[in-house]
Protein backbone atom coordinates (compact mmCIF):
# COMPACT_ATOMS: atom_id res chain seq x y z
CA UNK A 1 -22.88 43.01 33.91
CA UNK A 2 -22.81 39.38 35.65
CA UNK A 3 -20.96 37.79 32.89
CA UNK A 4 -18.31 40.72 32.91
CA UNK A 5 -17.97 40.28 36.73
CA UNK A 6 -17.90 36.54 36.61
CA UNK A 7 -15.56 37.05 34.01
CA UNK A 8 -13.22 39.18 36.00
CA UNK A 9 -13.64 36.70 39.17
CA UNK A 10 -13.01 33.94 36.91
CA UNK A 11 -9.30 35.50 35.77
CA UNK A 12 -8.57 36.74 39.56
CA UNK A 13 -8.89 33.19 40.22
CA UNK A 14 -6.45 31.75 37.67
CA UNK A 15 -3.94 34.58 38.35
CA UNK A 16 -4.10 33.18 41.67
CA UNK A 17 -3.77 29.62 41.02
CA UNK A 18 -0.33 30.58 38.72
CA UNK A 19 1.41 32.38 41.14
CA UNK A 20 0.70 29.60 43.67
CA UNK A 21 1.82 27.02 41.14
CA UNK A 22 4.99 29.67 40.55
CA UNK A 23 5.53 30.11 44.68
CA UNK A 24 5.11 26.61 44.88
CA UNK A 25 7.73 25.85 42.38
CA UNK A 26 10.18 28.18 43.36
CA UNK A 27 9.85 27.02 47.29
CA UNK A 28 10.31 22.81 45.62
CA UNK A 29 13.42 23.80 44.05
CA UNK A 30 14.70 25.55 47.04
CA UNK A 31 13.83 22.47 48.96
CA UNK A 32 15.26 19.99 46.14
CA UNK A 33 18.55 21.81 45.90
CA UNK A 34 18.54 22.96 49.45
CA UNK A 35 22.54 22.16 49.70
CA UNK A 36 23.45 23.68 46.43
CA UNK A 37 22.35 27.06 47.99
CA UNK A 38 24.04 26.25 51.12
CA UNK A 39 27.19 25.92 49.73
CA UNK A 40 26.40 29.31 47.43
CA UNK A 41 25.94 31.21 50.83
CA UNK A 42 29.13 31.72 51.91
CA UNK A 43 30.34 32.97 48.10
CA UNK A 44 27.25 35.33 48.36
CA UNK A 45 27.92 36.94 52.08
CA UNK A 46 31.81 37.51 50.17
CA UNK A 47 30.28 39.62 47.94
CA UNK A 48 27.43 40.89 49.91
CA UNK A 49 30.05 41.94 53.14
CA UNK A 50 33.16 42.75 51.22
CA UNK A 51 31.97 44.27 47.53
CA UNK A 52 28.19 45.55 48.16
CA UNK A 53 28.10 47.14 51.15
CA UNK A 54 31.43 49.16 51.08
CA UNK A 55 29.78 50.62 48.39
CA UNK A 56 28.32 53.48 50.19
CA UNK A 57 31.73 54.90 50.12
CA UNK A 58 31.34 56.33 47.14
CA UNK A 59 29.78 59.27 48.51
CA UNK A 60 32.70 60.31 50.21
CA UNK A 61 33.53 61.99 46.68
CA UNK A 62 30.96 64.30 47.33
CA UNK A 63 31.56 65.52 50.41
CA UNK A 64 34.55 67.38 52.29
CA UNK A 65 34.64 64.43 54.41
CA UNK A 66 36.64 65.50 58.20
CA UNK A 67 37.55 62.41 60.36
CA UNK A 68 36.75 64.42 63.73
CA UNK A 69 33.16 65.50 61.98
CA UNK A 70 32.10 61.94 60.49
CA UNK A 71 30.97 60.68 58.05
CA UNK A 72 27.51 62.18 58.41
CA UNK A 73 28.15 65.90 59.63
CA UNK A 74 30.63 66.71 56.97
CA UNK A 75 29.57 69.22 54.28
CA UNK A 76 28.69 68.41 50.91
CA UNK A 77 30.48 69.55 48.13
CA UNK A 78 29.00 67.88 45.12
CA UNK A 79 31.59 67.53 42.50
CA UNK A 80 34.03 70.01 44.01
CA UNK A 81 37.15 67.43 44.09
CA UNK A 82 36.50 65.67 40.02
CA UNK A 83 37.00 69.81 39.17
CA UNK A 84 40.44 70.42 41.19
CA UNK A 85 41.14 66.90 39.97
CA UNK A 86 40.34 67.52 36.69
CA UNK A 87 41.75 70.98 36.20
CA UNK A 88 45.13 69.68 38.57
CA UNK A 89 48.41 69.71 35.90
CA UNK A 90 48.97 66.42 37.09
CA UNK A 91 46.23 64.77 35.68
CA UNK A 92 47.67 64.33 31.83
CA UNK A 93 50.35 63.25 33.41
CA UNK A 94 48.85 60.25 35.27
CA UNK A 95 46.33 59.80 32.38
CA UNK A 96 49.31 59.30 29.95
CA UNK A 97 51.10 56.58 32.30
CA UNK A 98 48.16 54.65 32.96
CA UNK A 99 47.00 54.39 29.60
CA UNK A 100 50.36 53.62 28.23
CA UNK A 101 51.01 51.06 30.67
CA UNK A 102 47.36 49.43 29.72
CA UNK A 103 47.95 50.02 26.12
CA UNK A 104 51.43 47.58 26.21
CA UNK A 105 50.01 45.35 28.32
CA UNK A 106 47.27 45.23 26.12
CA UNK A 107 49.52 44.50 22.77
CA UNK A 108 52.37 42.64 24.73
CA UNK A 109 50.86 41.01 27.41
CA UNK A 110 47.55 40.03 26.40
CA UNK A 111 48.78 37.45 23.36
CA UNK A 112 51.07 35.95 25.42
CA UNK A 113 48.93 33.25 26.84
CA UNK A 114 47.35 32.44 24.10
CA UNK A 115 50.45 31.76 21.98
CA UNK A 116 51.76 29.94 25.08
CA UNK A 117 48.72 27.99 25.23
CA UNK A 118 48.62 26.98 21.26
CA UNK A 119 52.28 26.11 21.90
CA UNK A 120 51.30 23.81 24.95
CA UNK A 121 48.69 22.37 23.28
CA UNK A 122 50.89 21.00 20.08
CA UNK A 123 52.91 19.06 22.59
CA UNK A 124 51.69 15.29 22.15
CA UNK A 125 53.92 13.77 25.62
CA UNK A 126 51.41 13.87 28.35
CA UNK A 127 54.57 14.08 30.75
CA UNK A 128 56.59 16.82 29.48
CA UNK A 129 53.11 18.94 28.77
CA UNK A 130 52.16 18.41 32.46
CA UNK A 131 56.03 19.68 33.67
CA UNK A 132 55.98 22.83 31.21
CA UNK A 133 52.60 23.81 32.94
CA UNK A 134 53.69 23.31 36.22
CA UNK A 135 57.13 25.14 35.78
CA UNK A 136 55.08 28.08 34.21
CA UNK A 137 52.26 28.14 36.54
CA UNK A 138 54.78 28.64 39.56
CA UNK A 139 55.44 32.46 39.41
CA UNK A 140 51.89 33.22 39.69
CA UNK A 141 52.08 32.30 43.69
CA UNK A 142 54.89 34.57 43.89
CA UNK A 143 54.56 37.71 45.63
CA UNK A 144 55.14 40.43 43.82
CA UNK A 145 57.68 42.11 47.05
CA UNK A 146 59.80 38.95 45.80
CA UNK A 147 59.79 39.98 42.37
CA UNK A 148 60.46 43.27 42.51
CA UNK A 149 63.40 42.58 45.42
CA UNK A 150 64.68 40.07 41.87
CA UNK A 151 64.58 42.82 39.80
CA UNK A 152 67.03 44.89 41.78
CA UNK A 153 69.11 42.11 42.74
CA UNK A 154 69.71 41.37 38.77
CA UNK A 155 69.58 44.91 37.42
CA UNK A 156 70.99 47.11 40.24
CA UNK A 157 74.01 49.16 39.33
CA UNK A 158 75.88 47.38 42.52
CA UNK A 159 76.82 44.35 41.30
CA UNK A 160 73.41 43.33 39.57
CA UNK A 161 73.95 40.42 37.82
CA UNK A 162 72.86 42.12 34.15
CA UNK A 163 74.87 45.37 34.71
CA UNK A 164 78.17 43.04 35.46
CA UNK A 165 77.54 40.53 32.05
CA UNK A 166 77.03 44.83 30.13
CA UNK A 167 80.31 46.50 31.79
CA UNK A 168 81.94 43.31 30.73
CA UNK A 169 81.01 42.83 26.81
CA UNK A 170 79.79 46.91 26.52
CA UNK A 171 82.24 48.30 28.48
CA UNK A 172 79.67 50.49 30.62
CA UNK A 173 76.70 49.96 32.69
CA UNK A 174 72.73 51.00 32.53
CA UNK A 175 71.42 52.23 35.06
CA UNK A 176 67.66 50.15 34.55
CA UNK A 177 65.70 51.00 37.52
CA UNK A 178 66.21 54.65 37.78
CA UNK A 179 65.81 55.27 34.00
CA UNK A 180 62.25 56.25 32.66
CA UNK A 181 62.94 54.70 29.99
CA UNK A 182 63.26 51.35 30.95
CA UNK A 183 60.38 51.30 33.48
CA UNK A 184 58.02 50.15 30.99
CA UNK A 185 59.83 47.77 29.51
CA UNK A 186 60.51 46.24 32.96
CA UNK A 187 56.73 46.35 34.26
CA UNK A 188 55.45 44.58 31.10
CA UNK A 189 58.78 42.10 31.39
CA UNK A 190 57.35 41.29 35.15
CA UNK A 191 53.77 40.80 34.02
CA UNK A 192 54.45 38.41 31.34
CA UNK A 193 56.75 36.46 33.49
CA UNK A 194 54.60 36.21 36.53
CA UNK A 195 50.85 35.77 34.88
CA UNK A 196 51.40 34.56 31.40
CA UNK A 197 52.16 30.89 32.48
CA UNK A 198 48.86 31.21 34.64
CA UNK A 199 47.01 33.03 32.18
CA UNK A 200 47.38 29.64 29.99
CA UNK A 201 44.57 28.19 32.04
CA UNK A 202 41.38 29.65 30.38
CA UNK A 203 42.56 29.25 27.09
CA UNK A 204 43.70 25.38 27.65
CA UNK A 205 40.45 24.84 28.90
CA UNK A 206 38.97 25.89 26.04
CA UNK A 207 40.81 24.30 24.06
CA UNK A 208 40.09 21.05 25.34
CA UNK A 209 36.71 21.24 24.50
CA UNK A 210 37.58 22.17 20.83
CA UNK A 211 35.74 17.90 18.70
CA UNK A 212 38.68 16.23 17.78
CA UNK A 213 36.72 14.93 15.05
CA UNK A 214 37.28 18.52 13.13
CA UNK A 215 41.04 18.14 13.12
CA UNK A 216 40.82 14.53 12.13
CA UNK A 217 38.65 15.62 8.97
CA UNK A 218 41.16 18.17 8.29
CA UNK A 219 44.06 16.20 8.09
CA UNK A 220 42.35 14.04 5.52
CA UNK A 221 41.40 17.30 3.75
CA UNK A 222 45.61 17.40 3.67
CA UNK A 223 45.80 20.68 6.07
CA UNK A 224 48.91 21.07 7.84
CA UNK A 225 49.65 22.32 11.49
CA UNK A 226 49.25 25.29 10.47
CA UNK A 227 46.32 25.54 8.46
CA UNK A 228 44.49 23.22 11.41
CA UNK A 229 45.96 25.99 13.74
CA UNK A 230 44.19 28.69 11.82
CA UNK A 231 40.83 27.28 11.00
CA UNK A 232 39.72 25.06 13.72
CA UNK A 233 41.97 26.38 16.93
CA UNK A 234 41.23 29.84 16.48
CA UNK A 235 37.96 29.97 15.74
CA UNK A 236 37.29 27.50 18.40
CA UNK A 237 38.31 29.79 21.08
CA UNK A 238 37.63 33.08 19.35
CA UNK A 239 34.39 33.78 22.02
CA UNK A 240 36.93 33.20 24.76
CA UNK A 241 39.23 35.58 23.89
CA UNK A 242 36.96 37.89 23.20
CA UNK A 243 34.97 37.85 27.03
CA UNK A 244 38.65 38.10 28.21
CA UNK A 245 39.66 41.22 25.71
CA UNK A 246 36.10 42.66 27.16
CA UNK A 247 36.85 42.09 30.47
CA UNK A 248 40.64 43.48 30.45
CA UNK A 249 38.45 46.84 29.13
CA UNK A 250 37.33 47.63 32.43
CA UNK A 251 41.21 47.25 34.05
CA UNK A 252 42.54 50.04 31.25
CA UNK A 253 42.46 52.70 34.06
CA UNK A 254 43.86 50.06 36.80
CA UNK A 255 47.72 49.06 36.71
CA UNK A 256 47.77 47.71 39.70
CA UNK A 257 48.73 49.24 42.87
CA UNK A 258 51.77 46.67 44.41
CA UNK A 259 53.64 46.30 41.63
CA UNK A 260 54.27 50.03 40.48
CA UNK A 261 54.81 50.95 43.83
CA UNK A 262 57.37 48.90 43.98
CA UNK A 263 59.26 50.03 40.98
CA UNK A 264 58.62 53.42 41.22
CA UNK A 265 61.12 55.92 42.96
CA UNK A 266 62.26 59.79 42.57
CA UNK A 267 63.80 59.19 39.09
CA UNK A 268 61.28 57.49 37.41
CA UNK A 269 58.28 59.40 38.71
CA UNK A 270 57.19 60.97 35.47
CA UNK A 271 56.55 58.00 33.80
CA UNK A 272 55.48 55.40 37.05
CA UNK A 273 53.23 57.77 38.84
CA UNK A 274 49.36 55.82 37.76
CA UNK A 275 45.95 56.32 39.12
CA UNK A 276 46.71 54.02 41.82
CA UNK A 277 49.67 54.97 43.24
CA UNK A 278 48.08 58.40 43.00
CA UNK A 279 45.06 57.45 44.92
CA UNK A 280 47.31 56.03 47.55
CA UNK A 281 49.56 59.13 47.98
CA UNK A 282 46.79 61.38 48.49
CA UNK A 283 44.13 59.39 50.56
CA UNK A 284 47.19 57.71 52.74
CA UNK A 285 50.35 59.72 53.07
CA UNK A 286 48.25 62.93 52.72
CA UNK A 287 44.72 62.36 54.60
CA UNK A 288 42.65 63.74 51.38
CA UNK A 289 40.01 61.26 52.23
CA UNK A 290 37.50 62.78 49.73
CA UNK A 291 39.81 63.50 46.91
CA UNK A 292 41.24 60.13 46.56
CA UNK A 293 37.71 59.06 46.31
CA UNK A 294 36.24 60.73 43.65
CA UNK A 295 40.37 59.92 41.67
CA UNK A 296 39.01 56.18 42.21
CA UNK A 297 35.52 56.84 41.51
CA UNK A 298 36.65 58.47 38.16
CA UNK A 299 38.55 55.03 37.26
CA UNK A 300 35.53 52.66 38.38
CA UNK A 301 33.35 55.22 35.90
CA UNK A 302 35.48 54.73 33.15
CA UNK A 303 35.87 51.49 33.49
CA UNK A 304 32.59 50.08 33.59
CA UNK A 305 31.77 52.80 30.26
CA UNK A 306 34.88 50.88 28.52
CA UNK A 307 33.38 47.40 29.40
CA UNK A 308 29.94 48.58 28.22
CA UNK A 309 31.29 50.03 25.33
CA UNK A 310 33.53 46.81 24.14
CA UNK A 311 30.72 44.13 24.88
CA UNK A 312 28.23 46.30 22.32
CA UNK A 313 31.20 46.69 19.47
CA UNK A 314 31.51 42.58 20.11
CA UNK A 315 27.76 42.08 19.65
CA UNK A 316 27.75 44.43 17.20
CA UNK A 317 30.49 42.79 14.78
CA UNK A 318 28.34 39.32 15.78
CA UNK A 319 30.74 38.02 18.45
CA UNK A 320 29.00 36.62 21.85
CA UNK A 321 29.81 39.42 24.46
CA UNK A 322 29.76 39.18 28.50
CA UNK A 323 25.60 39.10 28.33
């Protein structure tokens, strides 16, 4: 009995002395990188203020929230507005646009920057490199009010500068922004125009980092541009394009709320009303506080399932995912 107590009372006391040594560790690095965490603060309070704590308005989805009842007194409802949502005609409707409009961006979009960024990266003059880049990169800082307000001033039937080059080789004009058929076409057109050049970025980056060594072995190997292309780049920035193509998952149910807005008027409804223009209609114009809730609570959902869902098939086919 004493050696099994002095036993126990002999482990109490090292569990004791390694959390002290841990405490003690933990409060030296804190000292020792005291400024590091300083300048971490303010990123953390961003997220803490602005990204955390709104949070708790999720809950408006389950309730029938009434401004002059608050927050507090109005009923709940439980999941009362996914089922009007869910069973409301509409829905297809806005399911089909937004997936569409993910699904081009997806095939057209997507590549863009990394061709762009292979292209860049075969250009040996320092100089003309660094102008390309800069001449690419400047659309990004554009607001998108100033690219949609180009888009009519080029493709409006009053005088747009695109309609007046078609009546005079076609003989007629089209009328581009009131067509469904075009609004596609011209979202994915803005997109590539105004991100790809920015886009470029990540994928330079990585790039630079690819041992130059590798492509000087290869050329004594007698590979060409192309073969170097397809067995050193590439592979080189595979994992990057991959934590990118994960990433864009959880955006498949978000188009973006400025730019279709925009864009979108009377004639081209059927094919430019998304989840987010949606969301805006009813919770804004209309005051359903509740219903545009759960509508974006039903997007965040998906979302995070799709992100889930493409970091396991990456990890799964042996490809580094997001953790």
């Amino acid at each position: 009995m004493k050696e099994a107590a002095a036993s126990r009372k002999g482990e109490f006391i090292q569990t004791s002395r390694a959390q002290g040594a841990r405490k003690s560790t933990i409060w030296g690095r804190l000292r020792k990188d005291k400024w590091l965490y300083v300048l971490l603060t303010p990123g953390l309070l961003y997220f803490l203020i602005f990204k955390y704590v709104p949070m708790w308005g999720v809950l408006l989805a389950f309730k029938n929230y009434q401004p002059f009842l608050g927050f507090w007194k109005s009923d709940w409802v439980g999941l009362e507005h996914f089922r009007v949502f869910f069973d409301n005609p509409e829905f297809f409707m806005l399911l089909r646009n937004t997936l569409l409009l993910s699904f081009y961006n997806l095939i057209f979009y997507f590549p863009a920057p990394i061709l762009l960024a292979l292209l860049l990266n075969e250009i040996r003059v320092s100089f003309y490199k660094r102008t390309i880049q800069t001449l690419i990169y400047v659309p990004h800082f554009i607001s998108l009010v100033i690219v949609a307000s180009l888009t009519y001033v080029f493709l409006t039937t009053e005088g747009g500068l695109i309609n007046e080059m078609l009546q005079k080789y076609i003989g007629h004009k089209i009328d581009f922004l009131a067509s469904p058929d075009w609004f596609r076409p011209m979202i994915i057109l803005q997109t590539m125009w105004k991100e790809c050049g920015f886009g470029t970025i990540i994928f330079l980056a990585a790039l630079a980092g690819v041992d130059s060594q590798q492509y000087e072995a290869a050329i004594m190997d007698g590979a060409n541009r192309f073969r170097q292309l397809w067995h050193i780049t590439l592979p080189s920035i595979r994992s990057t394009i991959i934590i990118l193509l994960i990433l864009r998952m959880g955006d498949v149910l978000d188009n973006g709320f400025e730019q279709i807005f925009l864009m979108r008027n009377p004639l081209n409804r059927e094919v430019a009303e998304v989840f987010d223009t949606y969301v805006y209609m009813m919770g804004i114009t209309q005051g359903a506080f509740s219903y545009s809730t759960a509508v974006g609570l039903f997007k965040a959902v998906v979302g995070v399932i799709l992100v889930l869902g493409a970091n396991w098939t990456a990890k799964r086919f042996g490809q580094s995912g997001i953790y």
